[in-house]
N, C-alpha and C. Protein backbone atom coordinates (compact mmCIF):
# COMPACT_ATOMS: atom_id res chain seq x y z
N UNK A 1 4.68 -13.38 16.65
CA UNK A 1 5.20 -12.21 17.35
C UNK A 1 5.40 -11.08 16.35
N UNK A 2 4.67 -9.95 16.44
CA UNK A 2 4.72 -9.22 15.70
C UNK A 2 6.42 -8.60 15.60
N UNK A 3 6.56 -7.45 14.76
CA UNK A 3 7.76 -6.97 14.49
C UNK A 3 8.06 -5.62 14.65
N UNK A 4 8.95 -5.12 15.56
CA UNK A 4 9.11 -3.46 15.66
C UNK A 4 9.79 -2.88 14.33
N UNK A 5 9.24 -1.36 14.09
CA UNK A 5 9.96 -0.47 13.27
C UNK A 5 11.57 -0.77 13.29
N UNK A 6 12.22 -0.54 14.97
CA UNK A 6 13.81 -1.44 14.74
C UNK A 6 13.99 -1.97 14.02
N UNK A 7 13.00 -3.33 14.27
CA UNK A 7 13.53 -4.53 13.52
C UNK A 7 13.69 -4.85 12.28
N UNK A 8 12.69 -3.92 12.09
CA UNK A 8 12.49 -4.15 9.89
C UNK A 8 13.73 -3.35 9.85
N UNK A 9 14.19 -2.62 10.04
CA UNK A 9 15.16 -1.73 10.11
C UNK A 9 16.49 -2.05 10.10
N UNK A 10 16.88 -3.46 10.47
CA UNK A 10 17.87 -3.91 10.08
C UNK A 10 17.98 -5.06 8.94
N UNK A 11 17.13 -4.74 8.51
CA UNK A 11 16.93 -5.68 6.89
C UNK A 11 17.68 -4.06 5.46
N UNK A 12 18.62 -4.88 4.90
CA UNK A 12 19.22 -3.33 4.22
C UNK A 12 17.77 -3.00 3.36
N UNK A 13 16.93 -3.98 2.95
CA UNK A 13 15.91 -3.97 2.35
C UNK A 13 15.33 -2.50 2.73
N UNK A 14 14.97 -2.68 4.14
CA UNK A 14 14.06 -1.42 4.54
C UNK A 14 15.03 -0.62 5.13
N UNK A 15 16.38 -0.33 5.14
CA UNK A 15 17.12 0.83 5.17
C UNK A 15 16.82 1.49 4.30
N UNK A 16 16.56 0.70 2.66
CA UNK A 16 17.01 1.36 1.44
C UNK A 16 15.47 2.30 1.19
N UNK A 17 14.14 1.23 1.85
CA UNK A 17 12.97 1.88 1.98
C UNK A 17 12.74 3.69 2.92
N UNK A 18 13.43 3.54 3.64
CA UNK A 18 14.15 4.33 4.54
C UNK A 18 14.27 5.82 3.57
N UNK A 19 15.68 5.55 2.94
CA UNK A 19 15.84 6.50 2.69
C UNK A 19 15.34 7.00 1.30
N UNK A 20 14.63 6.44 1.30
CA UNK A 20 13.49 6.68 -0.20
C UNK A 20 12.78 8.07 0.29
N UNK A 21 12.71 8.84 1.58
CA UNK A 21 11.84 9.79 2.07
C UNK A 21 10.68 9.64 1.95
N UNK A 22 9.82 8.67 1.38
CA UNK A 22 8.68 8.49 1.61
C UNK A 22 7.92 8.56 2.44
N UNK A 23 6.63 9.65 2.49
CA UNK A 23 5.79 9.04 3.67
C UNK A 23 4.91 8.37 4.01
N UNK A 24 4.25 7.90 5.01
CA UNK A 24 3.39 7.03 5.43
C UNK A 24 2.90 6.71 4.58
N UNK A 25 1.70 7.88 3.89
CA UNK A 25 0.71 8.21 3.30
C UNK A 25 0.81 8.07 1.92
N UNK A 26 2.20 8.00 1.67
CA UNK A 26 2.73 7.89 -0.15
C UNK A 26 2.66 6.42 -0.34
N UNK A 27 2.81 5.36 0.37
CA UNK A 27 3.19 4.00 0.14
C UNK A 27 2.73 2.99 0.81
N UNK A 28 2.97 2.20 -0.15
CA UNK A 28 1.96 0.93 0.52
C UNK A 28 2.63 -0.26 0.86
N UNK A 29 3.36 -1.60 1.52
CA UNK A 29 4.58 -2.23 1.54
C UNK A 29 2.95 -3.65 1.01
N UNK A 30 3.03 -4.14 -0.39
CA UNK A 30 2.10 -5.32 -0.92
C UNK A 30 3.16 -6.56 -0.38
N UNK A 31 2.18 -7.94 -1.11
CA UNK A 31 2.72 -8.88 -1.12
C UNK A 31 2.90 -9.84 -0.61
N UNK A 32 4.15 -10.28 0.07
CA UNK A 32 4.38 -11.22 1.51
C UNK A 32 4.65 -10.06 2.28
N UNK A 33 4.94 -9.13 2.00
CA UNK A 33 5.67 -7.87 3.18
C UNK A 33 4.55 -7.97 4.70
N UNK A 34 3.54 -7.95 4.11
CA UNK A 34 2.62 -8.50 5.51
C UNK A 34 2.76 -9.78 6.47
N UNK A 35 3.92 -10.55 5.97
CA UNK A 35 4.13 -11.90 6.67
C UNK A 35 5.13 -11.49 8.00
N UNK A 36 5.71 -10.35 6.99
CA UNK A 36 6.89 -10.41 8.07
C UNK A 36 6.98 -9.25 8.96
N UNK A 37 5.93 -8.16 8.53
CA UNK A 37 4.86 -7.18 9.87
C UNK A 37 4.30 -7.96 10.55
N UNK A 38 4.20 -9.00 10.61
CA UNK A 38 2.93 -9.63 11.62
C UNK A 38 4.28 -10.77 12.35
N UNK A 39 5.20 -10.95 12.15
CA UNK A 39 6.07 -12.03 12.51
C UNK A 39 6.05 -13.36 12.09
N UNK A 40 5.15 -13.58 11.26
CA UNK A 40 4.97 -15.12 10.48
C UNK A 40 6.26 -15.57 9.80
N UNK A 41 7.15 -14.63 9.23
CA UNK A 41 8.14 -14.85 8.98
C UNK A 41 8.82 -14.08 9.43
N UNK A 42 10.38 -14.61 9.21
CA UNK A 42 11.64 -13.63 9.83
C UNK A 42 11.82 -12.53 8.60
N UNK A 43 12.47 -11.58 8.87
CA UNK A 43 12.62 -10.42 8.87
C UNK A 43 14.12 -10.92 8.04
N UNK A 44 15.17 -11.68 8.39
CA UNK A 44 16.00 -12.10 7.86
C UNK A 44 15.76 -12.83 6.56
N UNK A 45 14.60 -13.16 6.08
CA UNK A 45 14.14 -14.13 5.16
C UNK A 45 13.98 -13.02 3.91
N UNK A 46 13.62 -11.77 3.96
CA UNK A 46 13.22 -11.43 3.38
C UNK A 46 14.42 -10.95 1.56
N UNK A 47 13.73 -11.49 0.79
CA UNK A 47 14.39 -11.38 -0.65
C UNK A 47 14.06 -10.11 -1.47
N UNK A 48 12.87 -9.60 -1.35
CA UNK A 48 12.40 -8.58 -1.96
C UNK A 48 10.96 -7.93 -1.33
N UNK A 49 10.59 -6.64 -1.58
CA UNK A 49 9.49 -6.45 -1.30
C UNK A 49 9.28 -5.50 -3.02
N UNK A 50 7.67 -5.64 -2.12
CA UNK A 50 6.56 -5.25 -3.41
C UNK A 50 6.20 -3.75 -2.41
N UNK A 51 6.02 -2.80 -3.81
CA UNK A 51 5.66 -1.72 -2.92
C UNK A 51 4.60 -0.89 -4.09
N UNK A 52 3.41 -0.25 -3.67
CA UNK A 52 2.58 0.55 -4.69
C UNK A 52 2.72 2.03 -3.92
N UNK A 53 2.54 3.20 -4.62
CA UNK A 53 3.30 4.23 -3.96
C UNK A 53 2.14 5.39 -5.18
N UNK A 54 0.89 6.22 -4.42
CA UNK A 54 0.20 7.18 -5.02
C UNK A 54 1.35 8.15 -6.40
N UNK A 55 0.69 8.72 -6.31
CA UNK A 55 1.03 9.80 -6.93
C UNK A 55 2.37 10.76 -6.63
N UNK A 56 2.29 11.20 -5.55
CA UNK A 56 3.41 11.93 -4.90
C UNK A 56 5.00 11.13 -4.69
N UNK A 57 4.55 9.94 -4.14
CA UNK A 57 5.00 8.92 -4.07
C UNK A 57 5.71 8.79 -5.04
N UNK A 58 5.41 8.42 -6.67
CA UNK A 58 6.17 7.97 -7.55
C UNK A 58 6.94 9.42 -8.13
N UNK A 59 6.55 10.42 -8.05
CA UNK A 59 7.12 11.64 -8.30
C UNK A 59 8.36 11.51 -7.47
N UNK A 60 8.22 11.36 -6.16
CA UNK A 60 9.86 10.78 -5.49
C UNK A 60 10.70 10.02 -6.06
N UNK A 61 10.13 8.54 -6.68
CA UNK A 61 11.18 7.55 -7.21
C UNK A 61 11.50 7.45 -8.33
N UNK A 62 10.54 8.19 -9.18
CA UNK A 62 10.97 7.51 -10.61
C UNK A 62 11.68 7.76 -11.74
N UNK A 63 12.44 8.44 -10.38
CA UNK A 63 13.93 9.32 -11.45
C UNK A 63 15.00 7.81 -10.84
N UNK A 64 14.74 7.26 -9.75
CA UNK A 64 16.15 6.63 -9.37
C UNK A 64 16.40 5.46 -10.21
N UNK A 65 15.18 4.95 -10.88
CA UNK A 65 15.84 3.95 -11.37
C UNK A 65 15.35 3.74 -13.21
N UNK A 66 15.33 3.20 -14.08
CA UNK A 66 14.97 2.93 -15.37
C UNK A 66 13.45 2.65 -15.09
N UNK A 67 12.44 3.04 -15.59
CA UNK A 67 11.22 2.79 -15.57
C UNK A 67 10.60 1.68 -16.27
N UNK A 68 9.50 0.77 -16.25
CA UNK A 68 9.65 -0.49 -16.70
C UNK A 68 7.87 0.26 -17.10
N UNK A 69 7.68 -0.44 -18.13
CA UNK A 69 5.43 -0.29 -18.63
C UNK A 69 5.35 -1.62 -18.76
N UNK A 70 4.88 -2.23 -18.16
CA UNK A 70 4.18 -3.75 -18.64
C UNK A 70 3.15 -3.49 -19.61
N UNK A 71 2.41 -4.71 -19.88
CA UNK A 71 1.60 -4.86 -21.13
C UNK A 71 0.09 -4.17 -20.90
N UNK A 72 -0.16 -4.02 -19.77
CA UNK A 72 -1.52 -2.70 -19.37
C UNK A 72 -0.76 -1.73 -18.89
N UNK A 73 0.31 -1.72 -19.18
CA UNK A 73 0.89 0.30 -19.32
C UNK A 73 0.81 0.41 -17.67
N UNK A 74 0.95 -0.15 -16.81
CA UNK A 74 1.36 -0.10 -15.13
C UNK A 74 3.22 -0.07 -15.14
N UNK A 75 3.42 1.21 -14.77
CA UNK A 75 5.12 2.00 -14.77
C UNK A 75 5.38 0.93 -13.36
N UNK A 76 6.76 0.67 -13.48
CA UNK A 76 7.07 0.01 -12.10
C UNK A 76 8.95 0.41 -12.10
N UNK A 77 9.58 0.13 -11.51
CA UNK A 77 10.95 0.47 -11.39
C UNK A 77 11.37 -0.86 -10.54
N UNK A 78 12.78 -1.07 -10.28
CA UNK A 78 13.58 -1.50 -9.85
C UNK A 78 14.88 -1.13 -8.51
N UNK A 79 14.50 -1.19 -7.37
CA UNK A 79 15.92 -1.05 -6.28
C UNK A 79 16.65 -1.78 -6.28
N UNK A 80 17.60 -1.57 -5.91
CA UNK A 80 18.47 -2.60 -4.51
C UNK A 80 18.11 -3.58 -5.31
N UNK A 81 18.61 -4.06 -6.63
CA UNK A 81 19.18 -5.00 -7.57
C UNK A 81 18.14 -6.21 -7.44
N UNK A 82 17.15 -5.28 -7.65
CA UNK A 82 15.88 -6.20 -7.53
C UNK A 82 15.21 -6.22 -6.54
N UNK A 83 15.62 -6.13 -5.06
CA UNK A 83 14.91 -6.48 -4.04
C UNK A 83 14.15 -5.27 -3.61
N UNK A 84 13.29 -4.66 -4.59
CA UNK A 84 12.59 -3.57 -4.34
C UNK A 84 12.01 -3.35 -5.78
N UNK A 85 10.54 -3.56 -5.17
CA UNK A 85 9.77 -3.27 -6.71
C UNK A 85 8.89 -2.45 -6.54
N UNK A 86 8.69 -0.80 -6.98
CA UNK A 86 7.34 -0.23 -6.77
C UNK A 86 7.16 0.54 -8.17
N UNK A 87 5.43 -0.13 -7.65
CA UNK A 87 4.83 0.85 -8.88
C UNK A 87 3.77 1.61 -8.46
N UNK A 88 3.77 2.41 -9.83
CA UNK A 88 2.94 3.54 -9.58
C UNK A 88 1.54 3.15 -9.60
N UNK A 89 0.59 3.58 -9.13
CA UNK A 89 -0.38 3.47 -9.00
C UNK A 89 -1.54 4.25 -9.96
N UNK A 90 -1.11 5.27 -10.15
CA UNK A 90 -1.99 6.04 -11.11
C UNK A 90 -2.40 5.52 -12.38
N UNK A 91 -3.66 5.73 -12.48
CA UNK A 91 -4.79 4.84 -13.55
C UNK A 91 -4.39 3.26 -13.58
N UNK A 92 -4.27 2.58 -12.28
CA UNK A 92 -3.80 1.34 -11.96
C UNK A 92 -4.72 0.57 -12.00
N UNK A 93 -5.64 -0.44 -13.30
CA UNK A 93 -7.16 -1.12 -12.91
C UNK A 93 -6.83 -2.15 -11.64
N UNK A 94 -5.76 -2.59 -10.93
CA UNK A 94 -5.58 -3.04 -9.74
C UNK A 94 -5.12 -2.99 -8.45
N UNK A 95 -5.44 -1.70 -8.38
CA UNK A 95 -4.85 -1.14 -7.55
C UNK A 95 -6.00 0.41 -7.00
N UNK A 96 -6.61 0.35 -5.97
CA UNK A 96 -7.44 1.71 -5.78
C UNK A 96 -6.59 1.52 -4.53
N UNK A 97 -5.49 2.80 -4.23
CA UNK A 97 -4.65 3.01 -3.81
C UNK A 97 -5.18 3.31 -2.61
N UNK A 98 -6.10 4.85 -2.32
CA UNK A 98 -6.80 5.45 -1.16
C UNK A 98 -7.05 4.25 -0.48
N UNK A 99 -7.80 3.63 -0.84
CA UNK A 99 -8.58 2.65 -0.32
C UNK A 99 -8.21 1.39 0.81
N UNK A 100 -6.86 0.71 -0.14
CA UNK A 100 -6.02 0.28 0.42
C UNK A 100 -5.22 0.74 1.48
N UNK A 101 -5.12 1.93 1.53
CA UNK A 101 -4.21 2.63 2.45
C UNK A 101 -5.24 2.60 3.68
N UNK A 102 -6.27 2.95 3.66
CA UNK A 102 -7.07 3.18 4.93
C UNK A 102 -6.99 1.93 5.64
N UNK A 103 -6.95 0.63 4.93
CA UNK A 103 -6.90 -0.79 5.54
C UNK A 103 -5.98 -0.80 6.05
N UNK A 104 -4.49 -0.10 5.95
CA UNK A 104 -3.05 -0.59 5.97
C UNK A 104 -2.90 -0.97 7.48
N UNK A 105 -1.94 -1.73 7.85
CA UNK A 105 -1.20 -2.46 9.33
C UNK A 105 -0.19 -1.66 9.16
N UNK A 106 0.00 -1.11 10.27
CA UNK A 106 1.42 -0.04 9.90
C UNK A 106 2.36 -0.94 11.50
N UNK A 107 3.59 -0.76 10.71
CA UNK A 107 4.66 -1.04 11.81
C UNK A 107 5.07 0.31 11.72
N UNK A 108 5.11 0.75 13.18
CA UNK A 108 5.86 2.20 13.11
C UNK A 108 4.95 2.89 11.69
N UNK A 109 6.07 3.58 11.37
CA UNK A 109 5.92 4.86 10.08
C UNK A 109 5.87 3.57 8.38
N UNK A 110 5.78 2.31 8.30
CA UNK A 110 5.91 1.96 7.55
C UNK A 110 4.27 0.85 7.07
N UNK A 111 3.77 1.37 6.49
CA UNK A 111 1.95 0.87 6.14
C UNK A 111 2.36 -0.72 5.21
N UNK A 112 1.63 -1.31 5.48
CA UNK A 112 1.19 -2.87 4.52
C UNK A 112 0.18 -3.09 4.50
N UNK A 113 -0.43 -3.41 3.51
CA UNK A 113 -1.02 -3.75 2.63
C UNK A 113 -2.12 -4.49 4.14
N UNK A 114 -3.19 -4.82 4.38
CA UNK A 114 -3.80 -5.46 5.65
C UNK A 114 -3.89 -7.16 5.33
N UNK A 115 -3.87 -7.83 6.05
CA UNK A 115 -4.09 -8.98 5.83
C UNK A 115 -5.20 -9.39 5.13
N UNK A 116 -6.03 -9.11 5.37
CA UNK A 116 -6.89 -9.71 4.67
C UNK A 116 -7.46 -9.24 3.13
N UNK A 117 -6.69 -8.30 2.31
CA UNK A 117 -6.80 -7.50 1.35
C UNK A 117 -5.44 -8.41 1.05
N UNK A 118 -4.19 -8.83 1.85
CA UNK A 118 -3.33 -9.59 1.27
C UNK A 118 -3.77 -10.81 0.62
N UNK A 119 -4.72 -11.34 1.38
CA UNK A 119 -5.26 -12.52 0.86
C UNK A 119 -5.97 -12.45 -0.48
N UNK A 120 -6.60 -11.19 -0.29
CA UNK A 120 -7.68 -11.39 -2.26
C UNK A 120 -6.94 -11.19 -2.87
N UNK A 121 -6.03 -10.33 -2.55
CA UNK A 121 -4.78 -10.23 -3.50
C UNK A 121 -4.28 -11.40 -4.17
N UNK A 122 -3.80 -12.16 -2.99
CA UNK A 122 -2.85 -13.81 -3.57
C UNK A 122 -3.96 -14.74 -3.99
N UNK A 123 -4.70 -14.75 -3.86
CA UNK A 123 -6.10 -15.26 -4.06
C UNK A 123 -6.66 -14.99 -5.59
N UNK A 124 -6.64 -13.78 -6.14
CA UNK A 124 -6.47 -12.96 -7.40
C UNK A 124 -5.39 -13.29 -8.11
N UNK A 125 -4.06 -13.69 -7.60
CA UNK A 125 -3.11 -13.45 -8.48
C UNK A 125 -2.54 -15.35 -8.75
N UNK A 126 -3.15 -16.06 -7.97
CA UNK A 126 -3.14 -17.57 -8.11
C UNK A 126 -2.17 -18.25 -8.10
N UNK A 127 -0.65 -18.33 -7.89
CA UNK A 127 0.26 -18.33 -7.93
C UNK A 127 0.54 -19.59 -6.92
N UNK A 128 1.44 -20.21 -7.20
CA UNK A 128 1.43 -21.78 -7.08
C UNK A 128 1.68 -21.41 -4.98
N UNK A 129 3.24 -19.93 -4.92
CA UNK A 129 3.29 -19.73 -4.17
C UNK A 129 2.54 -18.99 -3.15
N UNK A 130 1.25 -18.37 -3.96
CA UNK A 130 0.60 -17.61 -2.74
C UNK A 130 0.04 -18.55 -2.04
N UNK A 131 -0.60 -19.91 -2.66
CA UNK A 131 -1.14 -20.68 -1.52
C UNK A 131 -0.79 -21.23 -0.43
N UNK A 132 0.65 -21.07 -0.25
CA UNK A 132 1.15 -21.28 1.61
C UNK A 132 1.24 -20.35 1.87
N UNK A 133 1.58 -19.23 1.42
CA UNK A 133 1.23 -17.69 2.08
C UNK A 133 0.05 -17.47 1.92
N UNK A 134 -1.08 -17.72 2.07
CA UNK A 134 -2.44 -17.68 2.21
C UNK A 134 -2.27 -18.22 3.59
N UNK A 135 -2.34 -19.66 2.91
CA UNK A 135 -2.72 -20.29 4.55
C UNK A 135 -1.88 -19.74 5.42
N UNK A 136 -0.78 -19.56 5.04
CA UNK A 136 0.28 -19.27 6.84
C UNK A 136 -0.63 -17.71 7.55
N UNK A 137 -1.07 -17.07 6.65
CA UNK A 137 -1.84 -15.75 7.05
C UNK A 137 -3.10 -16.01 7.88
N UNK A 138 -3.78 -16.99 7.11
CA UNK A 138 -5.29 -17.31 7.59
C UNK A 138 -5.02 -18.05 9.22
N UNK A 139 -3.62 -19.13 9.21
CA UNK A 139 -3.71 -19.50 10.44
C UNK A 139 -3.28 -18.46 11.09
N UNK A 140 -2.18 -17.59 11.17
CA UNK A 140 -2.17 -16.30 11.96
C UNK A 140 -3.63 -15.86 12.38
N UNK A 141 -4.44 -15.39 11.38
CA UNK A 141 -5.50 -15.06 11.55
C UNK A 141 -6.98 -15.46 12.65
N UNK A 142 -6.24 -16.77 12.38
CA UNK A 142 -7.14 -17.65 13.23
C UNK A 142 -7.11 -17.64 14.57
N UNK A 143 -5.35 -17.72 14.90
CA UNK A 143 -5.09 -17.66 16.12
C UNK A 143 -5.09 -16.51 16.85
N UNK A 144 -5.03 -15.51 16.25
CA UNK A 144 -5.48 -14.10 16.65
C UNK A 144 -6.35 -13.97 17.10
N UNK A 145 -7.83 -14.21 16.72
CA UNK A 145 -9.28 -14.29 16.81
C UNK A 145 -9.25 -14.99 18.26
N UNK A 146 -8.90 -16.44 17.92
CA UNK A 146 -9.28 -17.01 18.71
C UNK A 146 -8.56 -17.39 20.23
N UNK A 147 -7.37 -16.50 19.99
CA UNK A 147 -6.77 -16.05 21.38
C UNK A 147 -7.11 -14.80 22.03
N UNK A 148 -7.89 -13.43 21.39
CA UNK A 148 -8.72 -12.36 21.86
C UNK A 148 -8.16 -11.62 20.59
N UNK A 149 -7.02 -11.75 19.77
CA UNK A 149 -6.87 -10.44 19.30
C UNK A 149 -7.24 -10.86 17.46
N UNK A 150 -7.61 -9.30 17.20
CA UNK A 150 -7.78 -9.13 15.22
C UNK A 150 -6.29 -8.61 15.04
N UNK A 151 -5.79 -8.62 14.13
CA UNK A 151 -5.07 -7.90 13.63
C UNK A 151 -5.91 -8.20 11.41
N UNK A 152 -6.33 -8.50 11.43
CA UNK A 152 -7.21 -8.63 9.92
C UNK A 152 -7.50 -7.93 9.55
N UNK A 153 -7.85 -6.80 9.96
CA UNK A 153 -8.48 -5.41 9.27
C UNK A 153 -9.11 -5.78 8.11
């Protein structure tokens, strides 16, 4: 069962996304954040999200918090005591931002990352945990198809 704009809306998570002023077009919600746009998971479950955010985008945030460079020089910051991670995207070798965005599943005013771009993602990043969030996506996926509807983009 998918999930209304409301609903994410009472996670303080995406209050705090909220009042970031961000728009559509500035941000991207990565990660599992697609589990819980699509209803695979609860909305209550959620611990943190992953967020990549253009150009304009990081010009908004990256006064609010201490700026972080990992070891390929990708700027990222810190919310809501962790439970909010975005980085910038600019000269990002993993990340072609435009691109991604055109795929995005939007709940309401808020874009993710598409399912199936979630998958090369976790798929890419190999992680002991993406492989049940793979599959829990792919069976979504499946049953989508094969009840009449895509949501896969």
């Amino acid at each position: 069962m998918k999930i209304t704009e409301q609903e994410l809306e009472k996670s303080p998570v995406f209050l705090k996304i909220k009042e970031l002023g961000l728009k559509p077009e500035e941000f991207l919600i990565i990660g599992s954040g697609i589990m819980f746009a699509l209803g695979i998971r609860d909305v209550k479950d959620i611990h943190d999200i992953d967020i990549i955010v253009n150009d304009k985008g990081w010009e908004k945030v990256k006064n609010l918090s201490k700026v972080y460079i990992n070891e390929i020089g990708e700027k990222h910051l810190y919310l809501l005591g962790k439970k909010i991670e975005i980085w910038d995207t600019h000269n990002s070798p993993k990340y072609n931002f435009k691109d991604l965005h055109k795929r995005a599943y939007f709940v309401g005013k808020y874009p993710f990352l598409s399912p199936k771009d979630t998958i090369r993602y976790k798929k890419n990043m190999g992680r002991k945990k993406d492989a049940k969030h793979i599959q829990m996506i792919e069976e979504y996926l499946s049953n989508r198809i094969h009840f009449g509807g895509d949501d896969g983009n």
